[in-house]
N, C-alpha and C. Protein backbone atom coordinates (compact mmCIF):
# COMPACT_ATOMS: atom_id res chain seq x y z
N UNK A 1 0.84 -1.19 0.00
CA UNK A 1 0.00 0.00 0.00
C UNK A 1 0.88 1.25 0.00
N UNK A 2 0.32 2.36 -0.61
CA UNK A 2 1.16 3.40 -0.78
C UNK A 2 0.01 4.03 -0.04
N UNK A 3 0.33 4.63 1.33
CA UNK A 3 -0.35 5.55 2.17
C UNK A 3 0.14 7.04 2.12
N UNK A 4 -1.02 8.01 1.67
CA UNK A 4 -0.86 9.32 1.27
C UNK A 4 -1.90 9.85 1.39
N UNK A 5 -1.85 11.07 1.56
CA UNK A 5 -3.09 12.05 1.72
C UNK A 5 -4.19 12.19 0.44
N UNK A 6 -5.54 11.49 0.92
CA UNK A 6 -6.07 11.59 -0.37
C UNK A 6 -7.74 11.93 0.09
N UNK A 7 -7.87 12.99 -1.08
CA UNK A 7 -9.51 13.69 -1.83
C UNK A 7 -10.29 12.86 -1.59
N UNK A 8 -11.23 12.52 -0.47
CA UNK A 8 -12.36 11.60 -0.53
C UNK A 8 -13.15 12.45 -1.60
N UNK A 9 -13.47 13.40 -1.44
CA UNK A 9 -14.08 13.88 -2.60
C UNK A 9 -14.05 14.25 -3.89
N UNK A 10 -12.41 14.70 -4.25
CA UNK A 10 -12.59 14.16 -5.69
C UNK A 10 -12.71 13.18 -6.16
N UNK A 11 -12.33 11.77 -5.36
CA UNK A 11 -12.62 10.94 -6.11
C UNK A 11 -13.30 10.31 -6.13
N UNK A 12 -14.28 10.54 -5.25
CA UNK A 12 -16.45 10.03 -5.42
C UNK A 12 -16.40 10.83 -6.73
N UNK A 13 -15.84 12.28 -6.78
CA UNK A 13 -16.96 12.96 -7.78
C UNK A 13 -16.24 11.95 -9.14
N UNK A 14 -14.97 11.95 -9.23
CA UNK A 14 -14.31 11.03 -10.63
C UNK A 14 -15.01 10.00 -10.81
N UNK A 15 -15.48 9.24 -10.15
CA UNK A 15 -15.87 8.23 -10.46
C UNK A 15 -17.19 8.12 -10.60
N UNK A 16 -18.23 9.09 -9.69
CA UNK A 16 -19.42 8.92 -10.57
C UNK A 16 -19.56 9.79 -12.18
N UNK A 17 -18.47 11.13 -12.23
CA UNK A 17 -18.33 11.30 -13.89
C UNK A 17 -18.15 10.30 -14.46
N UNK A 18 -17.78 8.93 -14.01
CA UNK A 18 -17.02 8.15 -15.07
C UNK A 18 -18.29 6.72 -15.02
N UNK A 19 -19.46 7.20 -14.38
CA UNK A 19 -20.71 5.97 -14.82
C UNK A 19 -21.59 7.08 -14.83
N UNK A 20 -21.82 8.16 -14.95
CA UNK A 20 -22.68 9.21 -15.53
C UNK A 20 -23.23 8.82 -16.46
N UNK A 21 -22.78 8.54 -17.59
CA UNK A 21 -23.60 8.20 -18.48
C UNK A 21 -24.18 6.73 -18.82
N UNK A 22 -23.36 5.83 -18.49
CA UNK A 22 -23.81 4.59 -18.18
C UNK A 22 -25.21 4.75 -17.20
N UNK A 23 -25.24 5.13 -15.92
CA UNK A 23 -26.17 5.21 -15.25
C UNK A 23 -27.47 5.89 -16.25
N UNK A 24 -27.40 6.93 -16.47
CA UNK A 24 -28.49 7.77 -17.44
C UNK A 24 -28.96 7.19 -18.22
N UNK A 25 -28.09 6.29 -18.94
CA UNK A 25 -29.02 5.11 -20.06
C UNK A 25 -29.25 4.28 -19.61
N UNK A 26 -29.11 3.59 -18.72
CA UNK A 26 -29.75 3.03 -17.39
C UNK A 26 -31.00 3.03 -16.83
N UNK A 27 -31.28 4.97 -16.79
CA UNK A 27 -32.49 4.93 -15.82
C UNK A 27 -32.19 5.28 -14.61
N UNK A 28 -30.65 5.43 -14.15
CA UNK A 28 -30.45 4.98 -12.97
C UNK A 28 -29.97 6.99 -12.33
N UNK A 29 -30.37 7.27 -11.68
CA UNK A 29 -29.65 8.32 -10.80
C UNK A 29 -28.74 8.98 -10.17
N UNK A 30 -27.41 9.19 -10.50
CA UNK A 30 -26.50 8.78 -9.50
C UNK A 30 -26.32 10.33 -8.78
N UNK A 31 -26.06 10.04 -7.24
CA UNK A 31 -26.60 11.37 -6.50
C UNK A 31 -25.20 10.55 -5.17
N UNK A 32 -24.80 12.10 -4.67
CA UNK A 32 -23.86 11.93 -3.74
C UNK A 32 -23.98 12.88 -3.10
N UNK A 33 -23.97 12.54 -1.09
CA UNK A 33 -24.52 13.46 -0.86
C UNK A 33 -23.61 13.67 0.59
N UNK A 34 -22.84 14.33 1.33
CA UNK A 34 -22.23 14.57 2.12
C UNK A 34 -20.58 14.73 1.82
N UNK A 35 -20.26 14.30 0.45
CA UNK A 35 -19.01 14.35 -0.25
C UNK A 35 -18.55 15.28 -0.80
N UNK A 36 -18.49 16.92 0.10
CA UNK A 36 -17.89 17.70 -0.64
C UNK A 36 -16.69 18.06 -0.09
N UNK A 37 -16.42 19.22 -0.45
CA UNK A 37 -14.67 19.69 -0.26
C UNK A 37 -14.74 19.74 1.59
N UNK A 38 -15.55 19.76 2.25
CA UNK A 38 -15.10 20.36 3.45
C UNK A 38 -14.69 18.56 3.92
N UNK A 39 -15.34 17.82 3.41
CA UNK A 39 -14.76 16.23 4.00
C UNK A 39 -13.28 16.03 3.97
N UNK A 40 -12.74 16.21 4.89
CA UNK A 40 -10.75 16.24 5.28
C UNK A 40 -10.43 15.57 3.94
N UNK A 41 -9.56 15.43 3.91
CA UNK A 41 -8.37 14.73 3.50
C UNK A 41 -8.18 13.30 4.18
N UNK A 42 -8.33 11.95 3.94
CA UNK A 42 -7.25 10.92 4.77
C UNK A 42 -6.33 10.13 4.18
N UNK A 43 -5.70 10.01 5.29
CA UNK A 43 -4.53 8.76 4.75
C UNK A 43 -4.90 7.25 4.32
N UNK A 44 -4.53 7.01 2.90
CA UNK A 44 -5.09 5.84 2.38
C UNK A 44 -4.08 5.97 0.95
N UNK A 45 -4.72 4.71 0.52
CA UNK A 45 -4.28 4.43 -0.51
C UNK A 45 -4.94 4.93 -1.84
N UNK A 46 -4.65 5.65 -2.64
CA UNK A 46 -5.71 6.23 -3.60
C UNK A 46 -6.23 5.58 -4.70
N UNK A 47 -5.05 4.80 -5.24
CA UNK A 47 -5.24 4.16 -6.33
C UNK A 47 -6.61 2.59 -5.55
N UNK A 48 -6.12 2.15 -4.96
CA UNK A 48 -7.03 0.73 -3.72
C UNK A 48 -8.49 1.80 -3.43
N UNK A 49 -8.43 2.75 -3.28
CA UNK A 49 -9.66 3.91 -2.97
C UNK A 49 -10.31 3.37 -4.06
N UNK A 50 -9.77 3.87 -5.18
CA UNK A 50 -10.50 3.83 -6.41
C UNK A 50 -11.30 3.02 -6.84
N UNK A 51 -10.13 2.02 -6.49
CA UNK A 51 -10.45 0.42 -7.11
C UNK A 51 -12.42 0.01 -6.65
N UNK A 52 -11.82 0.14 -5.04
CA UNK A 52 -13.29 -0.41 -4.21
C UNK A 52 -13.88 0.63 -4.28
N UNK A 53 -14.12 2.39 -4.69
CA UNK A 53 -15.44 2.62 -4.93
C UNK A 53 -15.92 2.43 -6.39
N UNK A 54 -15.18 2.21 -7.47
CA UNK A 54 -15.32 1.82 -8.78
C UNK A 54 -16.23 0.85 -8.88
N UNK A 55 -15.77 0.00 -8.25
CA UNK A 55 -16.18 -1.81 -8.19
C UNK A 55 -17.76 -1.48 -7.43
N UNK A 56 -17.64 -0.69 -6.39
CA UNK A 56 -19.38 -0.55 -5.84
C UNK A 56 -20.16 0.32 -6.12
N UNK A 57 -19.76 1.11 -6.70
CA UNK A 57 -20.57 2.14 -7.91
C UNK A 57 -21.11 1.20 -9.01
N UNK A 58 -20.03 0.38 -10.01
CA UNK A 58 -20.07 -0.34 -11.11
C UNK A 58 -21.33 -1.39 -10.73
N UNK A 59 -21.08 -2.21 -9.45
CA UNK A 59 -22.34 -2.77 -9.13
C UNK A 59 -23.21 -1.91 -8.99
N UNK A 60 -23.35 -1.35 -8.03
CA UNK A 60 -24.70 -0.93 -8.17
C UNK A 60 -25.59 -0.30 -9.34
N UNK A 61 -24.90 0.15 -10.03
CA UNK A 61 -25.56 0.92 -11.32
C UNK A 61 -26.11 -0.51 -12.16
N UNK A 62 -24.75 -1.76 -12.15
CA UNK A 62 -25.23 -2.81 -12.75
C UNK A 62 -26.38 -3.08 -12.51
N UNK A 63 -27.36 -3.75 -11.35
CA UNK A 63 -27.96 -4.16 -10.72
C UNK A 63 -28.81 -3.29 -10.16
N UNK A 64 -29.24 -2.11 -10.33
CA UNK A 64 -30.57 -1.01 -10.23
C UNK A 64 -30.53 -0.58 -11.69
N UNK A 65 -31.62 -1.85 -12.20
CA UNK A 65 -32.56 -1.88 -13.58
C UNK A 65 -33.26 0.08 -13.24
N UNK A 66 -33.82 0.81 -12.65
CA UNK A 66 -34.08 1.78 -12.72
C UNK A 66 -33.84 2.20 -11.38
N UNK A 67 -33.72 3.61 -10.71
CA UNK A 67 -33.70 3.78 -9.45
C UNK A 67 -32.89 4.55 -9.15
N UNK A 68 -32.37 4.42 -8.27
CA UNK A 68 -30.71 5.68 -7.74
C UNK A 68 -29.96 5.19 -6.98
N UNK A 69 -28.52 5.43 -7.42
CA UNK A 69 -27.45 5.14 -6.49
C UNK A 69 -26.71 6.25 -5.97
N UNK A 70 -26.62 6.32 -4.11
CA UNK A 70 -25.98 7.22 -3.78
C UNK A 70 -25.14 7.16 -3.07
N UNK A 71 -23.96 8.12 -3.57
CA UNK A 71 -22.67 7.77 -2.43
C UNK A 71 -23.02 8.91 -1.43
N UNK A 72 -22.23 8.40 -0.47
CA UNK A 72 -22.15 9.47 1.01
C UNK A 72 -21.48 9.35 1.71
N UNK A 73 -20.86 10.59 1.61
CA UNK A 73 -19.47 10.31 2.92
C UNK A 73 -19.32 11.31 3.90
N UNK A 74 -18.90 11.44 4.96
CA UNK A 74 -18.92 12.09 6.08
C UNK A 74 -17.81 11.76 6.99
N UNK A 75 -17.48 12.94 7.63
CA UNK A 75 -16.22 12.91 8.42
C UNK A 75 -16.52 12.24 9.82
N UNK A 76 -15.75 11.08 10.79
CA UNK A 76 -16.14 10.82 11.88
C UNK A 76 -15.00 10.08 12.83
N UNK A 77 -14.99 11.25 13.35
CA UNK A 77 -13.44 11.47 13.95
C UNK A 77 -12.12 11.73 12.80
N UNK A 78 -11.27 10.95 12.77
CA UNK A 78 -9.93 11.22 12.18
C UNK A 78 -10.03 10.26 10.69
N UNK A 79 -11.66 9.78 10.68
CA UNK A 79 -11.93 8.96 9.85
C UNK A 79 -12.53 8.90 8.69
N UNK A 80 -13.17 9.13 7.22
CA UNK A 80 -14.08 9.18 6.62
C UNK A 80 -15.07 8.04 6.38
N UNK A 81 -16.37 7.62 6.37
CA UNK A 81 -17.36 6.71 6.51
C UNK A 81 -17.82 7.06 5.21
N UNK A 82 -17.61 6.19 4.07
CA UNK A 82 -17.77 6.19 2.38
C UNK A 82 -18.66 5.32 2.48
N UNK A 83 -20.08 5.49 2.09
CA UNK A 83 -21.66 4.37 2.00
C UNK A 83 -21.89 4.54 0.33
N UNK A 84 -21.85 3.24 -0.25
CA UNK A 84 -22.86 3.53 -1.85
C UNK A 84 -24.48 2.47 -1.38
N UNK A 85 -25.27 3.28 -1.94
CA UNK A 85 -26.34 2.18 -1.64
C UNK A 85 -27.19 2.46 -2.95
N UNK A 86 -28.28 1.78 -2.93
CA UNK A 86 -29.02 1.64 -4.01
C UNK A 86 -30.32 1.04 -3.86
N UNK A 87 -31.22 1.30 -4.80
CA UNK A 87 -32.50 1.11 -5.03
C UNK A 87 -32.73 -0.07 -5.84
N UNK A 88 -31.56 -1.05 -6.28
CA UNK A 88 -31.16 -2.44 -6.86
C UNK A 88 -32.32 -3.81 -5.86
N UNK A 89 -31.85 -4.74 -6.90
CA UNK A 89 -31.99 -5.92 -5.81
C UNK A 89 -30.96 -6.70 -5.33
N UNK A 90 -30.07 -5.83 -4.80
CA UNK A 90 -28.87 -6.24 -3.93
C UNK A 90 -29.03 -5.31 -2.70
């Protein structure tokens, strides 16, 4: 792991630009909601960040035939708490 200071929020927002339109022809919604600039900074791995919100974005959009998927993240303690959920049948 390469541990470094990293954008919880740019990179929710990168990655739902990057199923934006997948989702839309979809049907599907994609909405994020506690993920803006004031959410710190933490130490993590960015590229491993990516990977696992990619992978649970990618599901969920897979698997909500119509509906909305939303990320949400929020600061709690020295920590960030990253949720994707969905209106799927998962």
């Amino acid at each position: 792991l390469q541990i470094q200071p990293v954008d919880v929020h740019a990179r929710v927002d990168a990655t739902l630009q990057l199923f934006g339109a997948l989702a839309t022809v979809g049907g599907v919604t994609l909405r994020h909601t506690g993920c803006s600039a004031h959410v710190p900074a933490v130490a993590a791995d960015g590229p491993a960040l990516d990977r696992v919100v990619t992978n649970l974005v990618s599901n969920a959009v897979k698997f909500t035939p119509a509906g909305e998927v939303t990320v949400s993240c929020h600061a709690e303690g020295d920590s960030v708490v990253l949720r994707v959920a969905d209106t799927g049948i998962g």
